[in-house]
C-alpha atoms as a PDB file:
ATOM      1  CA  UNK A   1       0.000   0.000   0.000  1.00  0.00           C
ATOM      2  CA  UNK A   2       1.111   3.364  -0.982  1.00  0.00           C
ATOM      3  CA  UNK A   3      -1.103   5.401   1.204  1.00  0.00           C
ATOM      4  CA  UNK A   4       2.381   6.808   3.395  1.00  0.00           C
ATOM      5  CA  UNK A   5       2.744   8.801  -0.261  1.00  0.00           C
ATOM      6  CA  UNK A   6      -0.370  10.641   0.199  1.00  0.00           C
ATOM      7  CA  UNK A   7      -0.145  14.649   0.829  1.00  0.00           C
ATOM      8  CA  UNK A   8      -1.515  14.850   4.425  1.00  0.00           C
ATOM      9  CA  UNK A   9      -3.935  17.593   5.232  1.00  0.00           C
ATOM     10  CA  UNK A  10      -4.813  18.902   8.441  1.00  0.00           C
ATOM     11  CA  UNK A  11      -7.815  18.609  10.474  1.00  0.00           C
ATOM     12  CA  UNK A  12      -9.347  21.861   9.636  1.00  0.00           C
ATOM     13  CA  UNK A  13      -9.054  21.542   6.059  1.00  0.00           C
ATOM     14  CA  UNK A  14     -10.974  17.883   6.185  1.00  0.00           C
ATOM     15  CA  UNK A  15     -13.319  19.307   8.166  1.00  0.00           C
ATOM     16  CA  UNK A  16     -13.717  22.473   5.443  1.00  0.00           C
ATOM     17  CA  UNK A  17     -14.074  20.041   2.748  1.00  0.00           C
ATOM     18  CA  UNK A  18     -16.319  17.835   4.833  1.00  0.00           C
ATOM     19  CA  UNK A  19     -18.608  20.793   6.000  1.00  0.00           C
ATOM     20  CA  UNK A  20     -18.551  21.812   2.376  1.00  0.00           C
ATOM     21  CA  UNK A  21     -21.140  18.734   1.722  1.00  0.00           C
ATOM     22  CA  UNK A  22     -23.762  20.804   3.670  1.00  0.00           C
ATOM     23  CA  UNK A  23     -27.458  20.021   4.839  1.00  0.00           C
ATOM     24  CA  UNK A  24     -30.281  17.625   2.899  1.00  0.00           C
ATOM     25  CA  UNK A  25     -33.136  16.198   4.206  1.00  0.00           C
ATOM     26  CA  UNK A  26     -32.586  13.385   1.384  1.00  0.00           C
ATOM     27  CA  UNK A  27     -33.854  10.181   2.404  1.00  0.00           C
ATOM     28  CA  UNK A  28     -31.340   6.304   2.893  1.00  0.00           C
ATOM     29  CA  UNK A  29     -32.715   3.000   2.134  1.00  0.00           C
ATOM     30  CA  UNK A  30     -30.699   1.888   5.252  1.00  0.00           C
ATOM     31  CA  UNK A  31     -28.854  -0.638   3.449  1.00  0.00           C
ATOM     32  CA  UNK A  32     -25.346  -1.781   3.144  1.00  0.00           C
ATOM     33  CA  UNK A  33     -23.737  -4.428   1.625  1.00  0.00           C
ATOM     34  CA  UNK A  34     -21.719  -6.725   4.243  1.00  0.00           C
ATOM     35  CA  UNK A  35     -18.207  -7.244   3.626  1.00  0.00           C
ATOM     36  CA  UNK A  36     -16.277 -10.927   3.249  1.00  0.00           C
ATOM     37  CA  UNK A  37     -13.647 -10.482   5.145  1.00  0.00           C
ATOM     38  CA  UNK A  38     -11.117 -13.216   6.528  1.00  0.00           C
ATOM     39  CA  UNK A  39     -11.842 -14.262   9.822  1.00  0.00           C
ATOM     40  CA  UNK A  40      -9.542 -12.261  11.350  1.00  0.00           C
ATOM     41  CA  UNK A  41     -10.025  -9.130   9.946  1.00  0.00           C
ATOM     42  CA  UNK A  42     -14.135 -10.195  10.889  1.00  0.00           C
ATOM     43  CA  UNK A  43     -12.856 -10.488  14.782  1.00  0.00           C
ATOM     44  CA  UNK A  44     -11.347  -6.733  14.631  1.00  0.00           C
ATOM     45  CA  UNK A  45     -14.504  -5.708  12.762  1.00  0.00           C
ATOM     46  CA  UNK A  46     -16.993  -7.194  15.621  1.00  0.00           C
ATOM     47  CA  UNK A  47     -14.435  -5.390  18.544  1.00  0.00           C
ATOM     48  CA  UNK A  48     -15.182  -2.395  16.368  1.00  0.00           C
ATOM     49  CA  UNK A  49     -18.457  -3.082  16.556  1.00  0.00           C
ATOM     50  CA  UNK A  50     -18.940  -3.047  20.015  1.00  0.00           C
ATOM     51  CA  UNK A  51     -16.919   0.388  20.712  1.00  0.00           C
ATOM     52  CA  UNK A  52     -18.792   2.187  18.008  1.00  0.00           C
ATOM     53  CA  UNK A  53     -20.341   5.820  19.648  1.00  0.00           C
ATOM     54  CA  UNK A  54     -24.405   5.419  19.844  1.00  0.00           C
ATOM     55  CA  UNK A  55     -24.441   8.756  18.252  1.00  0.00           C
ATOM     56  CA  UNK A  56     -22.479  10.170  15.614  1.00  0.00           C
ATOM     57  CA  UNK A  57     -22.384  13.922  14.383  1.00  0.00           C
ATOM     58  CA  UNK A  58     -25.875  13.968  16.645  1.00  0.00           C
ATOM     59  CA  UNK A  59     -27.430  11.398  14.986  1.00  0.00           C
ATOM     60  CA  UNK A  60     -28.270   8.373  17.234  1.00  0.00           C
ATOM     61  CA  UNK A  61     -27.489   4.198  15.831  1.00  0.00           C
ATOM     62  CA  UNK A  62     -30.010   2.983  13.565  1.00  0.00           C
ATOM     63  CA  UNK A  63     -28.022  -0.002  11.771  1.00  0.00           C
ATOM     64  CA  UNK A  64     -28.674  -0.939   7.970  1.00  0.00           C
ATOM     65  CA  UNK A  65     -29.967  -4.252   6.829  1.00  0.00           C
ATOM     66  CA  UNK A  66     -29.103  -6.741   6.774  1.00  0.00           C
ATOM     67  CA  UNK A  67     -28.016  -6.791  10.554  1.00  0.00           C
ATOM     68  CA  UNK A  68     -24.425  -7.440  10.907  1.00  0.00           C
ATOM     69  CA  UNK A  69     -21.613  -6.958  13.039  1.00  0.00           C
ATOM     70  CA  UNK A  70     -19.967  -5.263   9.943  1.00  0.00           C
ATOM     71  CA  UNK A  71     -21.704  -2.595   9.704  1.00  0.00           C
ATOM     72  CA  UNK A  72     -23.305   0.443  11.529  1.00  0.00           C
ATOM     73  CA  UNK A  73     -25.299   3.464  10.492  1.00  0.00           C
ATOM     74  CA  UNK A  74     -26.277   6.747  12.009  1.00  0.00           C
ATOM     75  CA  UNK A  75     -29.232   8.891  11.054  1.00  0.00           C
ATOM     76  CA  UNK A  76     -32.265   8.469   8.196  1.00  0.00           C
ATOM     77  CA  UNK A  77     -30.079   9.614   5.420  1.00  0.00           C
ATOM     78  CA  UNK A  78     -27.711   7.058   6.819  1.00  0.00           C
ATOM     79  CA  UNK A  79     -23.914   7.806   7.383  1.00  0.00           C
ATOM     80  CA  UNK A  80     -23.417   4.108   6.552  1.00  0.00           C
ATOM     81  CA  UNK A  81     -20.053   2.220   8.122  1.00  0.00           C
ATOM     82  CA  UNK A  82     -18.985  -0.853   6.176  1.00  0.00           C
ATOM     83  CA  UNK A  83     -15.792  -2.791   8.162  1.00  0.00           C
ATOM     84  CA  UNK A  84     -13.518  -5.465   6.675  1.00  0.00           C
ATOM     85  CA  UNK A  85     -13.851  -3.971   3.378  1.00  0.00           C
ATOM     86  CA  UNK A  86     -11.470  -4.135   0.296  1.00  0.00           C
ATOM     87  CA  UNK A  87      -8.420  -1.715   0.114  1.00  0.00           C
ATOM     88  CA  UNK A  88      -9.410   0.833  -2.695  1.00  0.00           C
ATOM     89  CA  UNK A  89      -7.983   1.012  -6.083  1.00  0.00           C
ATOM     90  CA  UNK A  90      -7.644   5.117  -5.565  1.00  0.00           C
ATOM     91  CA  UNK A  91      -5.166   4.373  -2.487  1.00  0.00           C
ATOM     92  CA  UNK A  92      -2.528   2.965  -5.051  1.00  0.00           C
ATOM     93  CA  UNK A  93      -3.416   5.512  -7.594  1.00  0.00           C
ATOM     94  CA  UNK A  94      -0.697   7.614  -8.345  1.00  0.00           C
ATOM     95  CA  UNK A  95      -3.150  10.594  -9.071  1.00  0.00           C
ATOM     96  CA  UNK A  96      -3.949  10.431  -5.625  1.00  0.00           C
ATOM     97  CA  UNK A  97      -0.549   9.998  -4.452  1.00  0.00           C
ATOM     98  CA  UNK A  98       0.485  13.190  -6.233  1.00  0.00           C
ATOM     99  CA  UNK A  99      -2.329  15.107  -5.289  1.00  0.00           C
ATOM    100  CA  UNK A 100      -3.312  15.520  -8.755  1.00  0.00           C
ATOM    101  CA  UNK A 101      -6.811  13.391  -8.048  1.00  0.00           C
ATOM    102  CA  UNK A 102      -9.775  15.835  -7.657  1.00  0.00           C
ATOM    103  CA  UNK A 103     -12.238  13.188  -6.198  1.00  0.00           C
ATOM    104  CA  UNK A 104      -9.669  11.889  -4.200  1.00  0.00           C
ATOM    105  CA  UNK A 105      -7.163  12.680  -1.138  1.00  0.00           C
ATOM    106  CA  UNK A 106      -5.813  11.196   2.066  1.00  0.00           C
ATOM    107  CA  UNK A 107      -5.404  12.931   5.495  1.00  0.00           C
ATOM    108  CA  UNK A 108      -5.563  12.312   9.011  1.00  0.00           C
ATOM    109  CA  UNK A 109      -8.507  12.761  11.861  1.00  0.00           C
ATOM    110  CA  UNK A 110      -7.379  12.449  15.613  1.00  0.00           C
ATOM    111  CA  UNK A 111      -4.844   9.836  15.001  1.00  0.00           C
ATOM    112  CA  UNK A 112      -6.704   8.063  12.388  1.00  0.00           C
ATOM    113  CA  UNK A 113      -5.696   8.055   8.319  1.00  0.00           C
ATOM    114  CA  UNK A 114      -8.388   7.985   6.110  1.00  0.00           C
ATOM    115  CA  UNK A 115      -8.746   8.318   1.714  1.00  0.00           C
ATOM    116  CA  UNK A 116     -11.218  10.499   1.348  1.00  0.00           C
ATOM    117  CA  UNK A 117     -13.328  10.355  -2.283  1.00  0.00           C
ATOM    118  CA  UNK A 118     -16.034  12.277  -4.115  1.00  0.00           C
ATOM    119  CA  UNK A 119     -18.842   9.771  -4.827  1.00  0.00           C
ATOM    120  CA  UNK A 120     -20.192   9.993  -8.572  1.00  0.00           C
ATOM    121  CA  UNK A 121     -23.752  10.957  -6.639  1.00  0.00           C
ATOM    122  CA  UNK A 122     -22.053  13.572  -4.853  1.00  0.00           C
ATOM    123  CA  UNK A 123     -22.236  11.672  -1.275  1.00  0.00           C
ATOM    124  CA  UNK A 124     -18.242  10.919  -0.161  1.00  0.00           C
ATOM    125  CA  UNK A 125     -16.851   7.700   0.812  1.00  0.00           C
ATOM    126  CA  UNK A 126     -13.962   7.480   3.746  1.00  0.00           C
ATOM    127  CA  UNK A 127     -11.827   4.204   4.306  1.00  0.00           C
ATOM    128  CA  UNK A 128      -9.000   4.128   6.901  1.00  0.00           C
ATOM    129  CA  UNK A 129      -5.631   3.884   6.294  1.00  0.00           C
ATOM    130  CA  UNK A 130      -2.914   2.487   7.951  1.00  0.00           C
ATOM    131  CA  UNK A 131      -4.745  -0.109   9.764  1.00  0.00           C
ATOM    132  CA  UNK A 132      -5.086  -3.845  10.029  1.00  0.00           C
ATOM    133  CA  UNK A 133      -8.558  -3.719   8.454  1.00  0.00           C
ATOM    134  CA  UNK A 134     -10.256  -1.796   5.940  1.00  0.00           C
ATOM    135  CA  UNK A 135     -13.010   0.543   7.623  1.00  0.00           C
ATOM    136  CA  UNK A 136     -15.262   2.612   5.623  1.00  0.00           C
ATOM    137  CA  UNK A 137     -17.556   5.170   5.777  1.00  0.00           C
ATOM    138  CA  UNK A 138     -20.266   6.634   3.298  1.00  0.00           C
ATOM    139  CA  UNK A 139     -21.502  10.133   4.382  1.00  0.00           C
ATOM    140  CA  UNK A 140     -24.961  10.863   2.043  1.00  0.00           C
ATOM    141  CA  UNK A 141     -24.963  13.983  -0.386  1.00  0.00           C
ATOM    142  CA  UNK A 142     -25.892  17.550   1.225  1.00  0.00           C
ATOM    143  CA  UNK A 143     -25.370  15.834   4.577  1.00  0.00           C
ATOM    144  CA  UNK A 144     -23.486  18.259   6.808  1.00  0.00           C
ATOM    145  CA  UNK A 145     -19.955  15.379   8.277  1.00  0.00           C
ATOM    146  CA  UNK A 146     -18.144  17.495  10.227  1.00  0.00           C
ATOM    147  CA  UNK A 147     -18.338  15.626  13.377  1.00  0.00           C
ATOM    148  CA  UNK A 148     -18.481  12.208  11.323  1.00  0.00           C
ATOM    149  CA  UNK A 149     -14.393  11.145  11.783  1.00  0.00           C
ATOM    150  CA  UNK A 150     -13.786  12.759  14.892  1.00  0.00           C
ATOM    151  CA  UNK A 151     -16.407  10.814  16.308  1.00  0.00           C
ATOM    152  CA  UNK A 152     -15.732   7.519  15.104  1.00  0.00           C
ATOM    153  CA  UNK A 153     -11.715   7.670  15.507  1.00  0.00           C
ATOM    154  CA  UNK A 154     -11.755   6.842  19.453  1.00  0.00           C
ATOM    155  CA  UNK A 155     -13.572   3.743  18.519  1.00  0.00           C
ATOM    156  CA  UNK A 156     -11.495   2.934  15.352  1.00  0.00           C
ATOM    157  CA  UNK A 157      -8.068   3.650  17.360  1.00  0.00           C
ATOM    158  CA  UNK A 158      -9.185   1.120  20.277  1.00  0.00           C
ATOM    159  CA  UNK A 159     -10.687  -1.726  17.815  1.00  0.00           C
ATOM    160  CA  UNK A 160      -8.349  -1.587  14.673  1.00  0.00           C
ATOM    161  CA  UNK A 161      -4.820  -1.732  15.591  1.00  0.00           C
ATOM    162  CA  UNK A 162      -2.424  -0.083  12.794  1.00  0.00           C
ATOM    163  CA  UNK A 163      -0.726  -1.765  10.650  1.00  0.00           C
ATOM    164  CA  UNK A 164      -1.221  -2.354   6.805  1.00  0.00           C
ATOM    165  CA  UNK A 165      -4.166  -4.463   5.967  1.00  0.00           C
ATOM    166  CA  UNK A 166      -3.998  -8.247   4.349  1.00  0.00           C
END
């Protein structure tokens, strides 16, 4: 993995690029697709699961279906958290490596590295970095993420130990 190549941006400038998704009232199935991972990775993913905040950017649990221990989800236009998942193409992409990717770009929240990338429906997708499993998290179009990653990095520090990912 190539992430360690990655320009690193600061907390406030997530956060302004975060906040820059805004406010909708847009409405979430409340589905997720559950991850395959090995049965290690699985393990991490189910410590996770028991750490993860009940609320996250104010919004209180309401997990997607199917119910799983691999994922989570916060609010009715879900902030949706999918664990054990596949490393991304875009973190060996050397467009995103350079800094030259506009959908794409890695920094850090509260001890936690995370790719950050502009969904084609406008909604962004975050998956850790750095870490022995694969942790993602889809934040809905219009919906105003701030608080998202510096909510869920206390639980993703104690659960996921770093390391680089199988």
């Amino acid at each position: 993995m190539h992430f360690s190549r990655h320009r690193p941006i600061g907390l406030p400038a997530l956060v302004l690029l975060i906040a820059a998704v805004g406010c909708s009232s847009a409405d979430d199935s409340g589905s997720a697709a559950v991850p395959s991972p090995d049965a290690k990775v699985a393990k991490l993913c189910e410590n996770l699961d028991e750490v993860l905040p009940a609320t996250v950017d104010g919004e209180s649990r309401e997990d997607p279906e199917p119910a799983s221990t691999l994922t989570a989800g916060w609010g009715s236009a879900a902030i949706i958290l999918r664990c054990g998942v596949v490393q991304p193409p875009k973190m060996i992409d050397p467009k995103v490596a350079t800094g030259s990717d506009p959908d794409a770009m890695g920094g850090g929240v509260n001890g936690v590295d995370w790719l950050m990338e502009k969904q084609g429906d406008g909604s962004y997708r975050f998956t850790t970095a750095n870490r022995s499993a694969y942790v993602e998290v889809t934040v809905p179009k219009g919906r105003d993420s701030s608080g998202v990653l510096v909510d869920l990095a206390p639980a993703v520090k104690k659960a996921i130990p770093g390391g680089i990912a199988d």
